[in-house]
Protein backbone atom coordinates (compact mmCIF):
# COMPACT_ATOMS: atom_id res chain seq x y z
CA UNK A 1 0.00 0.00 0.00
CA UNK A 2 2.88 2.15 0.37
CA UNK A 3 3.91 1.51 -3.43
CA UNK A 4 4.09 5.17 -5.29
CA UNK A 5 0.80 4.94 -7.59
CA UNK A 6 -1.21 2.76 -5.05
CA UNK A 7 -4.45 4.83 -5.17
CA UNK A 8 -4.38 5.73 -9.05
CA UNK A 9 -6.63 2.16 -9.49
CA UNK A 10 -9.20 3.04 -6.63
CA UNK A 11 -11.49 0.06 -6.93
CA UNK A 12 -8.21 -2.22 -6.84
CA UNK A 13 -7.09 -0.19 -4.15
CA UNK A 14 -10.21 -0.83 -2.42
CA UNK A 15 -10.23 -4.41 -2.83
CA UNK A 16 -6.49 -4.42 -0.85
CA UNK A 17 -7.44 -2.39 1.94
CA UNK A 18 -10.13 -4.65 2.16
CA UNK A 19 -7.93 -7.41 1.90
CA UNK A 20 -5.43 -5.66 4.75
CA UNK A 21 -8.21 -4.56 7.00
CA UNK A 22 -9.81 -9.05 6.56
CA UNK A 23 -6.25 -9.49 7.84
CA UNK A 24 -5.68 -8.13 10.65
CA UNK A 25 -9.18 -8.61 12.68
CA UNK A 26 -7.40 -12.05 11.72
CA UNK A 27 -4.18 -11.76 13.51
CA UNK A 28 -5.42 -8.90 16.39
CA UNK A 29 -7.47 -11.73 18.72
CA UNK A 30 -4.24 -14.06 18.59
CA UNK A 31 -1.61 -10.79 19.56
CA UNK A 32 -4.12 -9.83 22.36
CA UNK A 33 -4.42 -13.27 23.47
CA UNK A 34 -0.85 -14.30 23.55
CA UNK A 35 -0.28 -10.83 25.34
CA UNK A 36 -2.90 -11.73 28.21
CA UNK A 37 -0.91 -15.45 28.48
CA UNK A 38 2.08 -13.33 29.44
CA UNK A 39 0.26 -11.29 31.99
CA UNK A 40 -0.83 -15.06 33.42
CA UNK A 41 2.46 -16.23 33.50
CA UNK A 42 3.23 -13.09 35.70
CA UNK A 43 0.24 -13.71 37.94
CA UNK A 44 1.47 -17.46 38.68
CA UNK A 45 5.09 -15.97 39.84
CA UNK A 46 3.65 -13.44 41.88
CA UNK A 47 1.33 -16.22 43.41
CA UNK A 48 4.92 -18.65 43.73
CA UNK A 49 5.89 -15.92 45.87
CA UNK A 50 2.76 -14.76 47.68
CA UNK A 51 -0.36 -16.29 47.51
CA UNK A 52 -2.96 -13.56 48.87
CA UNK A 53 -6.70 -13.63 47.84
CA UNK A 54 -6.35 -10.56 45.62
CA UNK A 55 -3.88 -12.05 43.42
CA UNK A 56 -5.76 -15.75 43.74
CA UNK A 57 -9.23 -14.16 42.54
CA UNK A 58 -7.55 -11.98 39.84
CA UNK A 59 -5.84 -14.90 38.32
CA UNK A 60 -8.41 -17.02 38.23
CA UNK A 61 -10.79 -14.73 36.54
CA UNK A 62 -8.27 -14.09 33.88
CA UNK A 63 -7.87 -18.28 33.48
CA UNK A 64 -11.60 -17.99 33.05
CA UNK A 65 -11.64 -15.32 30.22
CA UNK A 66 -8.79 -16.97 28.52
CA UNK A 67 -10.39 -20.35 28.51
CA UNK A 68 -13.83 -18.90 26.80
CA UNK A 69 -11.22 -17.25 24.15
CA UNK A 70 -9.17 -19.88 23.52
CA UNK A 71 -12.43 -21.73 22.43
CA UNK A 72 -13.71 -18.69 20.10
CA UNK A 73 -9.89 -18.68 18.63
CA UNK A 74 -9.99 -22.84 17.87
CA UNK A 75 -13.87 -22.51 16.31
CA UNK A 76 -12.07 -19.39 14.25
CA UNK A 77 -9.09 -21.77 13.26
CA UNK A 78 -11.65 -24.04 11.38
CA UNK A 79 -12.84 -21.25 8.83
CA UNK A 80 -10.38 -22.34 6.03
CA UNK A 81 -12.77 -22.72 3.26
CA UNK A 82 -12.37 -20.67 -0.01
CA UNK A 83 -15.42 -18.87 0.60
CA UNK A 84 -15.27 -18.87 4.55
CA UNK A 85 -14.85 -15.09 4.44
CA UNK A 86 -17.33 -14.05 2.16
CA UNK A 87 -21.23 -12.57 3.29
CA UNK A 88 -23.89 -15.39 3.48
CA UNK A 89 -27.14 -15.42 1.61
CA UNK A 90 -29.76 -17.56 3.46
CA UNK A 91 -33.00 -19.02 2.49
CA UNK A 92 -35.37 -19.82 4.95
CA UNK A 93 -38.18 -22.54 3.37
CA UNK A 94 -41.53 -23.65 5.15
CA UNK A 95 -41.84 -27.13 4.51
CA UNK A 96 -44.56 -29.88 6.20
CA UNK A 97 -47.14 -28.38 8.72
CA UNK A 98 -49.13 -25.94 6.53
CA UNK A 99 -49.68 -22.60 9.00
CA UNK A 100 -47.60 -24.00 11.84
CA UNK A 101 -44.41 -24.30 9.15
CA UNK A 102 -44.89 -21.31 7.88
CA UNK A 103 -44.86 -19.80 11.56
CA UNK A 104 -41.88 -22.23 12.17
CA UNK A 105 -40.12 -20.73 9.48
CA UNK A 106 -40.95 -16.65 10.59
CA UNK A 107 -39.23 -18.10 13.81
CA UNK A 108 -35.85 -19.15 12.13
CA UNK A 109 -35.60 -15.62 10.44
CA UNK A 110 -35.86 -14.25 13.83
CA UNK A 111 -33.41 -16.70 15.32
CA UNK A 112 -30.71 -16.18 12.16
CA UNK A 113 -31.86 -11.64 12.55
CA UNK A 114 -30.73 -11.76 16.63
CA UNK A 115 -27.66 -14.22 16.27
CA UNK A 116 -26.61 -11.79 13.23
CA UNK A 117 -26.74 -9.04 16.03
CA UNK A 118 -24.97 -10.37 19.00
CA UNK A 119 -21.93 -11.32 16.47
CA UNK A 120 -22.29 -7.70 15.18
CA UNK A 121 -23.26 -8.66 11.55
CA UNK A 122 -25.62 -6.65 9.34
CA UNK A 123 -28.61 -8.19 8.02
CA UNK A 124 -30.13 -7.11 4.59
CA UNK A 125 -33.69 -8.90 3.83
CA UNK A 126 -33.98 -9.20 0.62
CA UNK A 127 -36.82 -10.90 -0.23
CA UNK A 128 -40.44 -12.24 1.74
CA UNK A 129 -43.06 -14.41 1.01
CA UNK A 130 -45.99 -14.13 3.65
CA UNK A 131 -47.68 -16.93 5.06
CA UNK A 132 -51.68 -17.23 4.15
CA UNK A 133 -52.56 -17.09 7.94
CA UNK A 134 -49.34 -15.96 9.98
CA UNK A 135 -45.30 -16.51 9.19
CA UNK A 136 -43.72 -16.59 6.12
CA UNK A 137 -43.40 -19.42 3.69
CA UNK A 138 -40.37 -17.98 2.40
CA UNK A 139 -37.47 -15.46 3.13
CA UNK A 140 -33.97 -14.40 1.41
CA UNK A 141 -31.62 -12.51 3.58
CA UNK A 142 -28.51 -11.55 3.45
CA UNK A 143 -25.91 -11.74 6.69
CA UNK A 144 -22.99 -9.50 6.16
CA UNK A 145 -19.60 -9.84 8.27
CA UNK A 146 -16.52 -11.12 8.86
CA UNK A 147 -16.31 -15.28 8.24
CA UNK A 148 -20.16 -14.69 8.03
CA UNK A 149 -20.26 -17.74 5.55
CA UNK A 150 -18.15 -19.67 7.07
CA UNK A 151 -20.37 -20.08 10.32
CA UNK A 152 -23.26 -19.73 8.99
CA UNK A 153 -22.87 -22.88 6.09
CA UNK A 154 -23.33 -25.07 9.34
CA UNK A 155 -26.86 -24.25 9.45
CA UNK A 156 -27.65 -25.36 5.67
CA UNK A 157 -30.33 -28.20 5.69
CA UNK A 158 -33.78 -29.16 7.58
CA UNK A 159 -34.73 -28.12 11.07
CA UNK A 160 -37.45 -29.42 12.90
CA UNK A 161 -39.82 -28.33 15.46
CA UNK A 162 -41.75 -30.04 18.04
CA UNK A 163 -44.56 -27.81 20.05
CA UNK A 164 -48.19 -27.55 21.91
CA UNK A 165 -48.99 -25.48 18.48
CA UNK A 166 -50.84 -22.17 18.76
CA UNK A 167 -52.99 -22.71 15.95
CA UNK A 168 -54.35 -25.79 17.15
CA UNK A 169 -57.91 -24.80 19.70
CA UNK A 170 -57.02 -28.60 20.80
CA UNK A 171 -53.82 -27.42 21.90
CA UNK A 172 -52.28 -30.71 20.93
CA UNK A 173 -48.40 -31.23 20.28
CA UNK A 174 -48.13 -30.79 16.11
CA UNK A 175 -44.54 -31.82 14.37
CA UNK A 176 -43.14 -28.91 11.75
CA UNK A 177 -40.35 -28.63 9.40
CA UNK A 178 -38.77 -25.89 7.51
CA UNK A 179 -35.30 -25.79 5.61
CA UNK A 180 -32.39 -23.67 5.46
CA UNK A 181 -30.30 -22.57 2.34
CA UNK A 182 -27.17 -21.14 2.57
CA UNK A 183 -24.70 -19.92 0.00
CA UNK A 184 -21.81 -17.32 -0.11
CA UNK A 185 -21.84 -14.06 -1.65
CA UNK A 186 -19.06 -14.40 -4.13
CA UNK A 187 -18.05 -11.37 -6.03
CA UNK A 188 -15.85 -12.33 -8.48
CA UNK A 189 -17.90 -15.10 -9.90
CA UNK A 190 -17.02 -15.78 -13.39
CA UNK A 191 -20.44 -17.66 -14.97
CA UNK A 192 -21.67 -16.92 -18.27
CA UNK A 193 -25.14 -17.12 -18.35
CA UNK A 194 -27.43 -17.11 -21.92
CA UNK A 195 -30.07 -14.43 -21.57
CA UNK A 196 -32.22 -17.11 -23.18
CA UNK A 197 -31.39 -19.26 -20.55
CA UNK A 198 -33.59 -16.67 -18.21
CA UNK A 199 -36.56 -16.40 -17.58
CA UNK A 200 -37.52 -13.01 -15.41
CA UNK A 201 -41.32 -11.64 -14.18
CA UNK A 202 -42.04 -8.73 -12.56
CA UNK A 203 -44.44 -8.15 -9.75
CA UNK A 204 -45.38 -5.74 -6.98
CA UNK A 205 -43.33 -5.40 -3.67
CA UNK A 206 -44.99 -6.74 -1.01
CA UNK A 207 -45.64 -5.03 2.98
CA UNK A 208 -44.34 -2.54 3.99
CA UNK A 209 -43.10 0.48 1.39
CA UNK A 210 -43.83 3.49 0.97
CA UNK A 211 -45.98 5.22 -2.12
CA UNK A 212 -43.81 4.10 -4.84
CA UNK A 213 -43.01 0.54 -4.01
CA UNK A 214 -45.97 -0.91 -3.93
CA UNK A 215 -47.93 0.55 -6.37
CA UNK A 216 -45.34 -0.25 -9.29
CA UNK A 217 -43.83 -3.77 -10.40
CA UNK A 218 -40.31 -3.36 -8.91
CA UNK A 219 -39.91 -6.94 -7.11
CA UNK A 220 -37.92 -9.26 -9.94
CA UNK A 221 -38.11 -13.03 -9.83
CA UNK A 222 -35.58 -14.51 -12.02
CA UNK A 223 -35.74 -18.36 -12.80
CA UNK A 224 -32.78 -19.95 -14.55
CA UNK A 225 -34.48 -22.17 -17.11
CA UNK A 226 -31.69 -25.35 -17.83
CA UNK A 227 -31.39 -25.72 -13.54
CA UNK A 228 -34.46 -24.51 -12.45
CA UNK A 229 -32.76 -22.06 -10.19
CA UNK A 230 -35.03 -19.51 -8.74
CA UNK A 231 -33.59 -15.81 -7.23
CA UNK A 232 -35.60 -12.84 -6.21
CA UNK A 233 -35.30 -9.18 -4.73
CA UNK A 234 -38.10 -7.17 -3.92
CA UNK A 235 -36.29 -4.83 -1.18
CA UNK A 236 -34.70 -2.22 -3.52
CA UNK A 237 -37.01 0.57 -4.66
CA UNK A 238 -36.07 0.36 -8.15
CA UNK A 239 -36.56 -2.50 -10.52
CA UNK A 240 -33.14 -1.85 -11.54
CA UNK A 241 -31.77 -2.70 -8.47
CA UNK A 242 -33.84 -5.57 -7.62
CA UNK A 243 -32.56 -6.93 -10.74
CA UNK A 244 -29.07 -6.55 -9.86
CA UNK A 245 -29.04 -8.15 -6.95
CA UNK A 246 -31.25 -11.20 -7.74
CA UNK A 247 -28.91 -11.87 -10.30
CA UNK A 248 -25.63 -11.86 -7.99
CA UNK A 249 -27.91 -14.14 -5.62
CA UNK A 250 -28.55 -16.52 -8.89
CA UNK A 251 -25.01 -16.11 -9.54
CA UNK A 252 -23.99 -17.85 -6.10
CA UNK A 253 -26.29 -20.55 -6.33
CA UNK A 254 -25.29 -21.32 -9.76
CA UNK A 255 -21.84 -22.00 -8.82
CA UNK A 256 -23.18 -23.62 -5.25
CA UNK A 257 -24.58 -25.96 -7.63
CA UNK A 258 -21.16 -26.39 -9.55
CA UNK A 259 -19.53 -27.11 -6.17
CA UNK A 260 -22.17 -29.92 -5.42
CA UNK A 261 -21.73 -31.46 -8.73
CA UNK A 262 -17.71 -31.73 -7.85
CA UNK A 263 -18.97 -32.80 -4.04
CA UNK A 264 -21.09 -35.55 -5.55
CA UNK A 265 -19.69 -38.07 -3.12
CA UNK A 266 -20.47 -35.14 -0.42
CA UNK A 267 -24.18 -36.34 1.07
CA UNK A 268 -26.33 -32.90 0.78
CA UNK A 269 -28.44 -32.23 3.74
CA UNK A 270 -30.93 -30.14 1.53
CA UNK A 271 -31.20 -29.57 -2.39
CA UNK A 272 -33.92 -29.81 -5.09
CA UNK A 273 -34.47 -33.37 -3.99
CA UNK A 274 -34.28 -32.79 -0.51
CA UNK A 275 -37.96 -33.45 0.79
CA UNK A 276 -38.71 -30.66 3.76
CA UNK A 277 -39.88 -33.42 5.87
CA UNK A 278 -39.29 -36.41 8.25
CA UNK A 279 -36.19 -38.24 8.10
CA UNK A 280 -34.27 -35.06 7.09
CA UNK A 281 -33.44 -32.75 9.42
CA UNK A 282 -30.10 -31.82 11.05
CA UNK A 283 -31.23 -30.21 14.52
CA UNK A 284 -34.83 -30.17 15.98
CA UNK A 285 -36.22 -28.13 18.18
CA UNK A 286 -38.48 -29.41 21.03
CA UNK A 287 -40.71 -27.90 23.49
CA UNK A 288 -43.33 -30.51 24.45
CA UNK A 289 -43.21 -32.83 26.58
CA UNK A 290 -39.52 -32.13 27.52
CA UNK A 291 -37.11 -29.04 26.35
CA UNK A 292 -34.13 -29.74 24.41
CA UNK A 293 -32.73 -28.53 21.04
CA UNK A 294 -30.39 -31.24 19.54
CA UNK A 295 -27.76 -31.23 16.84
CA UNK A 296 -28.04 -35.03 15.31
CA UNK A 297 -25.16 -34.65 13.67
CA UNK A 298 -23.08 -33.51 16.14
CA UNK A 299 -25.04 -34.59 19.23
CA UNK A 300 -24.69 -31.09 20.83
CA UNK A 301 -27.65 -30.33 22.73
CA UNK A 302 -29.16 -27.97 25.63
CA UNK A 303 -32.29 -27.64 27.17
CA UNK A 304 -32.67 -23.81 27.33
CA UNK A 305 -34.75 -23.78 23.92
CA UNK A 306 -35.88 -19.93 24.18
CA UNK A 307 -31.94 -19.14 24.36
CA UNK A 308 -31.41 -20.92 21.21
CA UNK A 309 -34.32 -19.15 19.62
CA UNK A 310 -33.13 -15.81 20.74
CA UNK A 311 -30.03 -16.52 18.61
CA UNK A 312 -27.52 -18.26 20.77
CA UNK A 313 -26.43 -20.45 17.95
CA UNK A 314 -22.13 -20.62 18.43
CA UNK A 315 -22.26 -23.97 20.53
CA UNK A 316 -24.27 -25.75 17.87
CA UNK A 317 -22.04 -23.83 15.25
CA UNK A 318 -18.63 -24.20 16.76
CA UNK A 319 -19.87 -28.20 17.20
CA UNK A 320 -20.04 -28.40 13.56
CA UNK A 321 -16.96 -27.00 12.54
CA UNK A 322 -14.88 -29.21 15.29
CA UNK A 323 -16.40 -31.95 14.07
CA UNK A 324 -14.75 -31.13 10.26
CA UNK A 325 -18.34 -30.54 9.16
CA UNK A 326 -19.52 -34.05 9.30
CA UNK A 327 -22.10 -34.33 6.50
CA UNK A 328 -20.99 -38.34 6.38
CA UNK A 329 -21.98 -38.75 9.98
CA UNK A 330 -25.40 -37.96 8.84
CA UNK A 331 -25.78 -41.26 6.79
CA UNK A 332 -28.33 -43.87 8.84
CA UNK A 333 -28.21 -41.40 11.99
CA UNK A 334 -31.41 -42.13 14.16
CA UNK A 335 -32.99 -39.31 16.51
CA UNK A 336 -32.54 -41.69 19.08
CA UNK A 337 -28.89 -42.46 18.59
């Protein structure tokens, strides 16, 4: 950066401050932690020579914080995809269950908006579906941070919730499923794509807008013809815009789909044939008769379900990557295992 001519190229320019900046949140948590370890290992001489309660309860608090770092630092070490670094675009699908899935599914978007918050990550809807009674039946949102990909990829596939349902006057215990895409925002994605190979509508933006966005066909739904592939953006108030971005966001799954193709020894947890139902999911979520959420791949569990909801997601995430993102493990796994 200190070459003569640096900032004549801005947008490369950009790109390598970028780059720098990606770096060194890298390497800063290591420095500070190494630099605490010292400040232990003066604690424990001062303690060899005098061991007074002061010095006992400070050093023992800073064992305490080291230990919860050290554990953020080895989940960090596992991020070493390609991709790891980029944004994450996730899909959230209602599946079996009818107005309970589709409330189910409203649920996970709030679950994925507050865990986006406590890590500090931004979160960019960018498209909505509404439910014919309540929820949604489907939702496109992008998370936008640092290694937000790589964290959030452990979440692709089905989840499943079990729960006295509130659309039931019965009040008996219903079964739901919904299902959770995730791909990486890549920018440099190299695909050519045949604008006969597209097929793109136009439609009104729906909720919440203003004068101008719903009263003109802004939303864009672009379907790629030869895969199927569906992407859509309704939150920008110009159909420009909306087309932009749902074709960066059919970009990524086109060459999500390119990676499966090479991964086709790689079990996928959810795809096109994927069935949103029993027998499928990765973690359910269960609040009658007992309280537990459960990872089945992992077997990490708790029974504090309305933490979990409220976004505390990093022990069932940083399971998943210490495990070396077993998708294999998955193969003839029984709830009850």
């Amino acid at each position: 950066m200190s070459h003569e001519g640096f900032w004549d190229r801005q947008e490369e320019a950009k790109k390598i401050m970028g780059q720098a900046a990606s770096l060194k949140r890298t390497i800063e948590p290591y420095q500070k932690f190494f630099s605490r370890m010292e400040d232990l290992e003066v604690f424990v001489e001062l303690l060899h020579e005098n061991e007074d309660e002061k010095t006992l309860k400070e050093f023992t608090e800073l064992l305490g914080s080291l230990e919860t770092e050290i554990g953020s630092l080895e989940v960090a070490s596992f991020l070493s995809g390609p991709h790891d670094g980029c944004n994450a675009i996730l899909s959230v699908h209602a599946g079996a269950g009818g107005t309970e899935s589709c409330d189910w599914a409203d649920m996970l978007l709030r679950m994925y908006t507050r865990w986006a918050e406590r890590r500090g990550w931004t979160v960019e809807l960018e498209e909505v579906q509404p439910g014919d009674e309540a929820g949604i039946t489907k939702a496109t949102f992008k998370l936008i941070g640092e290694n937000a990909y790589g964290y959030c990829k452990s979440e692709r596939g089905v989840h499943r919730l079990v729960r006295i349902s509130p659309f039931d006057a019965n009040a008996r215990r219903h079964t739901t499923f919904a299902a959770v895409d995730v791909i990486a925002e890549i920018e440099d994605v190299e695909l050519e794509i045949k604008a006969e190979d597209l097929k793109i509508d136009t439609y009104r933006s729906g909720g919440k807008g203003g004068q101008h966005v719903n009263k003109t066909e802004s939303a864009i739904r672009i379907t790629h013809l030869p895969t199927g592939l569906i992407a859509a953006c309704q939150n920008e108030r110009s159909q420009h815009q909306n087309k932009a971005v749902a074709m960066k966001i059919l970009k990524a799954r086109l060459y999500e789909k390119m990676e499966d193709d090479k991964r086709a020894t790689m079990e996928k947890f959810y795809g096109p044939k994927g069935e949103i139902g029993w027998g499928q999911q990765i973690r359910s979520y269960v609040m009658q008769p007992y309280q537990m959420v459960k990872d089945l791949r992992t077997g990490v569990q708790t029974g504090n379900v309305a933490t979990v909801l409220d976004g505390d997601l990093d022990a069932f995430v940083g399971g998943w990557l210490k495990a070396g993102c077993p998708r294999e493990r998955m193969k003839g796994v029984k709830e009850d295992d």
